[in-house]
Protein backbone atom coordinates (compact mmCIF):
# COMPACT_ATOMS: atom_id res chain seq x y z
CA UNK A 1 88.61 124.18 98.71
CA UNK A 2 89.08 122.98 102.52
CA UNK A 3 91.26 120.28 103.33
CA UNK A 4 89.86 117.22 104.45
CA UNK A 5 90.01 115.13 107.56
CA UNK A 6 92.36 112.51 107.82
CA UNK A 7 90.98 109.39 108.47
CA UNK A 8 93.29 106.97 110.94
CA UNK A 9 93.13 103.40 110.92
CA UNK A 10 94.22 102.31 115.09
CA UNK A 11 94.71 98.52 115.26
CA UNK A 12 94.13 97.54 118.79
CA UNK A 13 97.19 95.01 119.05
CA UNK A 14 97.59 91.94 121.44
CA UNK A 15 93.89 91.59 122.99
CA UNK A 16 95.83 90.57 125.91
CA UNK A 17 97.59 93.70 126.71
CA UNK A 18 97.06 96.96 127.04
CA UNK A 19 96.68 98.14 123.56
CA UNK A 20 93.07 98.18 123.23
CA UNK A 21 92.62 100.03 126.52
CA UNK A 22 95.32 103.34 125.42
CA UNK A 23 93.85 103.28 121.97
CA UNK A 24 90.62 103.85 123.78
CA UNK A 25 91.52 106.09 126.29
CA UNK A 26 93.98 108.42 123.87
CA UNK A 27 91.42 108.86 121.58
CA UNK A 28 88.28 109.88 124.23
CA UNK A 29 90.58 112.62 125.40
CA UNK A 30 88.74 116.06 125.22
CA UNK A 31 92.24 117.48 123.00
CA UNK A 32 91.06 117.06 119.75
CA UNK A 33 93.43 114.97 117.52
CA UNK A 34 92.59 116.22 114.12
CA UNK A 35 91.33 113.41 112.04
CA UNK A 36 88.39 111.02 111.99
CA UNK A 37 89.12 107.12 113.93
CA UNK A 38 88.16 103.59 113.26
CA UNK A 39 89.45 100.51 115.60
CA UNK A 40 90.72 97.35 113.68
CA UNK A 41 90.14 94.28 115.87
CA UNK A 42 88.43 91.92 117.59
CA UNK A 43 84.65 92.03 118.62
CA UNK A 44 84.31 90.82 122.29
CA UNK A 45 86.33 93.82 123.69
CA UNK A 46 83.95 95.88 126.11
CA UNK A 47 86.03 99.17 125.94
CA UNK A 48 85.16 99.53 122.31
CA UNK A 49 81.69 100.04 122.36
CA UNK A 50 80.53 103.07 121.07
CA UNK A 51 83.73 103.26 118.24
CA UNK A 52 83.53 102.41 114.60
CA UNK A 53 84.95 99.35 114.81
CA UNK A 54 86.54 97.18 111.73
CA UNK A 55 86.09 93.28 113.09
CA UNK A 56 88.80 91.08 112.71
CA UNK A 57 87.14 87.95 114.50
CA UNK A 58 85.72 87.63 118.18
CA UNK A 59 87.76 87.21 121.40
CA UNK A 60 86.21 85.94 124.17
CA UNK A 61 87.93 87.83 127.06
CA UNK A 62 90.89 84.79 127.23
CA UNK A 63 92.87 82.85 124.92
CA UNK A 64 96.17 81.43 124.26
CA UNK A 65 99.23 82.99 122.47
CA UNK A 66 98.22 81.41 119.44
CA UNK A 67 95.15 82.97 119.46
CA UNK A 68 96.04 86.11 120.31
CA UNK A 69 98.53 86.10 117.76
CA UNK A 70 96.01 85.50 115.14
CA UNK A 71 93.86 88.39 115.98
CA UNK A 72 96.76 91.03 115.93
CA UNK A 73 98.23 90.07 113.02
CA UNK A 74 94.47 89.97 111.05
CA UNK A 75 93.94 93.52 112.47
CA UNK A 76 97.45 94.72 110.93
CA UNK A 77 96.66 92.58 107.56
CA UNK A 78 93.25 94.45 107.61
CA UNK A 79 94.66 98.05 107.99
CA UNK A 80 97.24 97.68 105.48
CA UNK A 81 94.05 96.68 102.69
CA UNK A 82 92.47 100.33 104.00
CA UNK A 83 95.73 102.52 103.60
CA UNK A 84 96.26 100.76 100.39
CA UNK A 85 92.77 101.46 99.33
CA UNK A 86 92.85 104.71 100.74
CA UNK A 87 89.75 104.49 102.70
CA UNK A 88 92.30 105.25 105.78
CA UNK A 89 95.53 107.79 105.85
CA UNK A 90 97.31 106.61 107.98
CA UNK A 91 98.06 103.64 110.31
CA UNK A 92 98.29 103.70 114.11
CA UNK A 93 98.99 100.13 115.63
CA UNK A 94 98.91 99.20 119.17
CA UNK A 95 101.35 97.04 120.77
CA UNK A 96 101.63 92.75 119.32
CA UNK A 97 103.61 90.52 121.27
CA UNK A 98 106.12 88.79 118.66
CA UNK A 99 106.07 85.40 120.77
CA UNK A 100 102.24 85.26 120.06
CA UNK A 101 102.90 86.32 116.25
CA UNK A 102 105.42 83.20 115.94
CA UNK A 103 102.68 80.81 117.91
CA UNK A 104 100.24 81.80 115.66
CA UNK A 105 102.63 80.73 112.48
CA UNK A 106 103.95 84.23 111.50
CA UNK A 107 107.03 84.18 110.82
CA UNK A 108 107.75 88.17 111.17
CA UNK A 109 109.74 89.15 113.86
CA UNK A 110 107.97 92.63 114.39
CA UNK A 111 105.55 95.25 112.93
CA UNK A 112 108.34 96.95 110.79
CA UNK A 113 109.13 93.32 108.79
CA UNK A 114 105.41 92.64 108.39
CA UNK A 115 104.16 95.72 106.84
CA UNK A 116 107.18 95.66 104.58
CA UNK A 117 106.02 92.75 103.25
CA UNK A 118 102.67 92.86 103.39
CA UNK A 119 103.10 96.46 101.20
CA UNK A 120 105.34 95.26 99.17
CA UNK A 121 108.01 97.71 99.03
CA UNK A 122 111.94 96.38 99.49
CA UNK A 123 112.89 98.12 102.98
CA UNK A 124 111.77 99.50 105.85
CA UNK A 125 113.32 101.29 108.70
CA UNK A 126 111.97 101.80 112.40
CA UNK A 127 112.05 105.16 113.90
CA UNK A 128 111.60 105.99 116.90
CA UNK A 129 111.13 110.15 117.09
CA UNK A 130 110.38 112.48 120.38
CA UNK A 131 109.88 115.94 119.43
CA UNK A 132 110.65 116.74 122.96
CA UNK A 133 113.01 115.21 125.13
CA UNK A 134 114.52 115.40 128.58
CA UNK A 135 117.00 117.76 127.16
CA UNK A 136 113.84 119.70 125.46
CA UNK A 137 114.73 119.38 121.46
CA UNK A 138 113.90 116.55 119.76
CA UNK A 139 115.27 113.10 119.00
CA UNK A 140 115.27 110.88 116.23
CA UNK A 141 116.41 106.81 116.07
CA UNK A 142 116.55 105.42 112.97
CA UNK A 143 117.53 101.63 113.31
CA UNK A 144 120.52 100.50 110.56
CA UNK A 145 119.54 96.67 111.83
CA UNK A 146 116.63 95.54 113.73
CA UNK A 147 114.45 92.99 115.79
CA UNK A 148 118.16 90.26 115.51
CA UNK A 149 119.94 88.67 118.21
CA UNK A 150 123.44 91.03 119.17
CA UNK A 151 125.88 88.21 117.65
CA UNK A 152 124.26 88.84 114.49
CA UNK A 153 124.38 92.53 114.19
CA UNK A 154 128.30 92.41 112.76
CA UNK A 155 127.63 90.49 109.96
CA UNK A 156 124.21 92.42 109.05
CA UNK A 157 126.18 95.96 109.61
CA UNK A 158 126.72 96.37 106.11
CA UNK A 159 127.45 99.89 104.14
CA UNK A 160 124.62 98.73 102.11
CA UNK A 161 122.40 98.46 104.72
CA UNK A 162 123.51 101.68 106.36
CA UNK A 163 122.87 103.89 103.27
CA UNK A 164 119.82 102.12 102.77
CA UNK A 165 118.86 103.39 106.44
CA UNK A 166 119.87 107.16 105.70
CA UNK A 167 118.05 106.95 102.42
CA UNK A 168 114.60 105.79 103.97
CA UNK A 169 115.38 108.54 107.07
CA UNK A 170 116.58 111.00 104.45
CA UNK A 171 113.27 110.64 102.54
CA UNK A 172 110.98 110.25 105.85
CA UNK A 173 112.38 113.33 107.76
CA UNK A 174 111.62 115.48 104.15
CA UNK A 175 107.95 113.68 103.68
CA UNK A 176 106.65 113.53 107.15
CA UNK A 177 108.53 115.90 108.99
CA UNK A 178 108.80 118.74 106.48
CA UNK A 179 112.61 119.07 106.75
CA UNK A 180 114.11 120.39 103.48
CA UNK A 181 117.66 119.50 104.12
CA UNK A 182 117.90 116.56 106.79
CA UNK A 183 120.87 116.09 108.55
CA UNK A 184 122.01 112.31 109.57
CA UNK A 185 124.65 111.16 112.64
CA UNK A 186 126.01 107.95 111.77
CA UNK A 187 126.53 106.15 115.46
CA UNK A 188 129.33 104.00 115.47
CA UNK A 189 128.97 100.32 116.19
CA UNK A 190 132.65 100.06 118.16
CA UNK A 191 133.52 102.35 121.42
CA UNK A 192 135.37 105.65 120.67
CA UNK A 193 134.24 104.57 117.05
CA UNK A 194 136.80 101.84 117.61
CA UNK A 195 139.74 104.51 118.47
CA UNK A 196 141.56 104.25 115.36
CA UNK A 197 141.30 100.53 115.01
CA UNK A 198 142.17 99.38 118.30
CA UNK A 199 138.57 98.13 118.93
CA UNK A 200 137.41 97.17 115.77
CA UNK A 201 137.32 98.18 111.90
CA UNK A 202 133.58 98.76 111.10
CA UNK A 203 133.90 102.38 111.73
CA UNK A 204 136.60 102.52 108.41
CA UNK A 205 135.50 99.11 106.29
CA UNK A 206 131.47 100.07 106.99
CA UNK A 207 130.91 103.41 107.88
CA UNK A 208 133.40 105.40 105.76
CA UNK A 209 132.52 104.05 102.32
CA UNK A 210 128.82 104.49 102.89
CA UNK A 211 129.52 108.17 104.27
CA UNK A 212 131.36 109.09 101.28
CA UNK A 213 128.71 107.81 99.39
CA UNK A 214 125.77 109.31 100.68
CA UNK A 215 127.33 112.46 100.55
CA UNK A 216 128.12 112.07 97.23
CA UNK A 217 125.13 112.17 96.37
CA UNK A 218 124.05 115.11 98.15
CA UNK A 219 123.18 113.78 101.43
CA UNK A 220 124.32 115.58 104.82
CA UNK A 221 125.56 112.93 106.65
CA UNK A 222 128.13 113.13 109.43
CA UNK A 223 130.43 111.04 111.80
CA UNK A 224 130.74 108.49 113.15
CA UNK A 225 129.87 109.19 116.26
CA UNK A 226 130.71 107.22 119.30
CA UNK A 227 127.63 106.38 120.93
CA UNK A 228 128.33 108.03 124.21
CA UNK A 229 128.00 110.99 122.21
CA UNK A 230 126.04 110.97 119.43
CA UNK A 231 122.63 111.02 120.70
CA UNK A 232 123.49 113.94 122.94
CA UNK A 233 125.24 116.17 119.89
CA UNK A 234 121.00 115.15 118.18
CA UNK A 235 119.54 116.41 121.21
CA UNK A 236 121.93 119.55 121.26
CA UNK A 237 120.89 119.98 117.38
CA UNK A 238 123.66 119.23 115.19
CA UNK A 239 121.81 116.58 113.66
CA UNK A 240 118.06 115.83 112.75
CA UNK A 241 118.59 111.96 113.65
CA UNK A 242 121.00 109.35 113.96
CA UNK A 243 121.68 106.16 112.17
CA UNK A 244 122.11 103.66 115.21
CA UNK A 245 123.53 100.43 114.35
CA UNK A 246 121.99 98.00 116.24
CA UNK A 247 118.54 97.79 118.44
CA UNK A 248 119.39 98.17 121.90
CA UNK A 249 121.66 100.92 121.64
CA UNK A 250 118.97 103.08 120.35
CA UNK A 251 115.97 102.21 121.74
CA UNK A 252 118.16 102.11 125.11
CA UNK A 253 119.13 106.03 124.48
CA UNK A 254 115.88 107.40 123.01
CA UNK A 255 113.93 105.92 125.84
CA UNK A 256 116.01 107.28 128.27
CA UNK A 257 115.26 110.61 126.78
CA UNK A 258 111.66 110.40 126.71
CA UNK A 259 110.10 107.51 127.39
CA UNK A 260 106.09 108.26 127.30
CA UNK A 261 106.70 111.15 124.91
CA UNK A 262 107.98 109.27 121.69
CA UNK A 263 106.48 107.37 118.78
CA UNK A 264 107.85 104.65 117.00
CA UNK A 265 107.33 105.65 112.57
CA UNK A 266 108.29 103.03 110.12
CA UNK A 267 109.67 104.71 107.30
CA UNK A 268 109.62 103.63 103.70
CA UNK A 269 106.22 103.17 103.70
CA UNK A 270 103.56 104.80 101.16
CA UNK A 271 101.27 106.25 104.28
CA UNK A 272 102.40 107.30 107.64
CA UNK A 273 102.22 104.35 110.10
CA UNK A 274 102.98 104.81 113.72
CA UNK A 275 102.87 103.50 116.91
CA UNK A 276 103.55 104.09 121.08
CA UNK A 277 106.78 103.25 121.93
CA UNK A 278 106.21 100.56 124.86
CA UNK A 279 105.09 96.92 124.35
CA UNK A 280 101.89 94.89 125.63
CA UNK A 281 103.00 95.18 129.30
CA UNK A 282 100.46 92.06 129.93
CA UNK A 283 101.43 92.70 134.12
CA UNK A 284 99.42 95.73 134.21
CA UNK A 285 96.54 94.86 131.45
CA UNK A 286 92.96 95.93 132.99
CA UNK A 287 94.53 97.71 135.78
CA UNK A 288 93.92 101.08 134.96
CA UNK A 289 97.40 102.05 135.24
CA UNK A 290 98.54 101.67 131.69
CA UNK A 291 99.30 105.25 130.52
CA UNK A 292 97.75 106.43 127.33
CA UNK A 293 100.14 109.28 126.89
CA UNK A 294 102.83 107.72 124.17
CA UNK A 295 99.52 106.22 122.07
CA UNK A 296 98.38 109.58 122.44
CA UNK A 297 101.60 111.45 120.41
CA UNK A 298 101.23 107.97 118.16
CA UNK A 299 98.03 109.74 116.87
CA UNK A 300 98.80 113.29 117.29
CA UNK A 301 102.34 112.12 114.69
CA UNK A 302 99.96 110.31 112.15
CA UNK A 303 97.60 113.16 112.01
CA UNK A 304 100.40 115.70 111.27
CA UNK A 305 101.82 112.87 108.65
CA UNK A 306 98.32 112.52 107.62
CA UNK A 307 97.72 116.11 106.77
CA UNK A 308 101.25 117.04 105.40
CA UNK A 309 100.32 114.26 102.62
CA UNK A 310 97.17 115.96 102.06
CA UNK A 311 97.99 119.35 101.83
CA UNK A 312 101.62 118.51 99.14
CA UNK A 313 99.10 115.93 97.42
CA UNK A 314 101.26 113.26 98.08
CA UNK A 315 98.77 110.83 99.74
CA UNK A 316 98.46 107.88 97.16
CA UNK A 317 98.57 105.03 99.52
CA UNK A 318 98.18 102.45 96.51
CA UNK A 319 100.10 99.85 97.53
CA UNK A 320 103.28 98.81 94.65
CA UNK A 321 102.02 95.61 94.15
CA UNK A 322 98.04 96.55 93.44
């Protein structure tokens, strides 16, 4: 019996920005993705005529942040019923602006918060994964804490929260990317992974218990790593992805890599969701200079996701609470 197509569910993001314009564009080029498309979103947007289209409401070619707001987040809510349905495989979203999420009375910070709770499972991680980078192997970012402001991060750096991050990337690389045995970095949080104690004690009273732990349960989990180094030991291959602690300081190194080229995954999810790894970029909306190429490996990741399910059997989106 032949495998079927994977259907992909592509929310079309802030209306104000250029997510409805790559979502277009990536999926008319010739290179065939793999899987069958519908667009979640407004009605009103003239680049997506001629596309299966799931409306979310109308949008009248301006708008306020509020507004805006509204729209993405109905498009997400929307995409989330068909995964959880399973009249869609997978999830590709397009870029939201969070200011226009919070003026429209959401109180989410991001994509990764909101699907976890509008799912219904207890944690999420964001990933951001380039299979090729400037260095030519790939490179994986798995966030230990997320969309919070830097004084924060300390308090939220937890052990608990870091093994809950290798256990979701753990699970993720062996789902979606196939790997039998996946093997972790831990970044430190402190430079020189605080140098014995001279620039902090996260790197003992954090990341040593939750090491020990991990790999007590079977886990390959190494470091930590100071950050000058442990993105460049991934991209030289000792490691499958690393555990960074706090936002910037992997999003800042994985972009650097390959910006254009990777794809932001949320792991812990049911289905594969994914998504390009640049924002709304509102100064260069309608231009025709917004590139389509990162929305482009969005799709090309979900598919593979998409199809891996398939073929192991293990693509029962039902949602936990349904």
């Amino acid at each position: 019996m032949s495998l079927r197509r994977p259907r992909i569910a592509i929310t079309l993001g802030d209306p104000r920005g250029i997510g409805p314009e790559v979502a277009v564009r990536a999926v008319a080029e010739p290179t065939p993705i793999g899987a069958d498309i519908v667009l979640v979103g407004p009605e009103g947007l003239p680049l997506t005529e001629g596309f299966e289209l799931i409306s979310v409401g109308h949008w009248q070619g301006e708008g306020d942040a509020a507004a805006a707001g509204r729209i993405a987040a109905r498009a997400i809510e929307q995409a989330v019923l068909l995964a959880g349905s399973g009249a869609v495989d997978a999830i590709v979203t397009a870029p939201i602006s969070k200011s226009a999420l919070a003026a429209a009375g959401y109180s989410w910070p991001g994509h990764t918060e909101m699907l976890r709770d509008l799912v219904g499972v207890p944690d999420t991680a964001l990933c951001l994964a380039a299979e090729e980078t400037a260095l030519g192997s790939p490179l994986r970012v798995v966030l230990v804490t997320g969309h919070i402001p830097l004084r924060e991060v300390p308090a939220a750096y937890t052990s608990e929260r870091l093994e809950c991050a290798a256990r979701l990337a753990h699970e993720g690389l062996k789902r979606w990317w196939g790997l039998r045995e996946p093997r972790l970095a831990v970044c430190a949080l402190n430079p020189h992974a605080s140098e014995d104690g001279l620039f902090g004690d996260e790197e003992a009273r954090v990341c040593a218990p939750a090491i020990a732990r991990l790999r007590g349960e079977g886990l390959q989990v190494q470091g930590p790593h100071p950050a000058d180094t442990a993105f460049v030991r991934a991209m030289h291959g000792e490691a499958d992805a690393v555990l960074a602690p706090y936002h910037d300081v992997g999003m800042t190194a994985i972009k650097t890599a390959a910006f254009g080229r990777a794809v932001n995954v949320t792991l812990g999810l049911p289905f594969p969701r994914t998504s390009p790894d640049h924002g709304t970029a509102f100064d260069i909306a309608g231009t025709g200079r917004a590139s389509p190429a990162s929305m482009r490996a969005a799709l090309k990741a979900a598919s593979t996701f998409a199809r891996r399910a398939l073929t192991a059997g293990t693509n029962s989106n039902r949602l936990p609470n349904t």
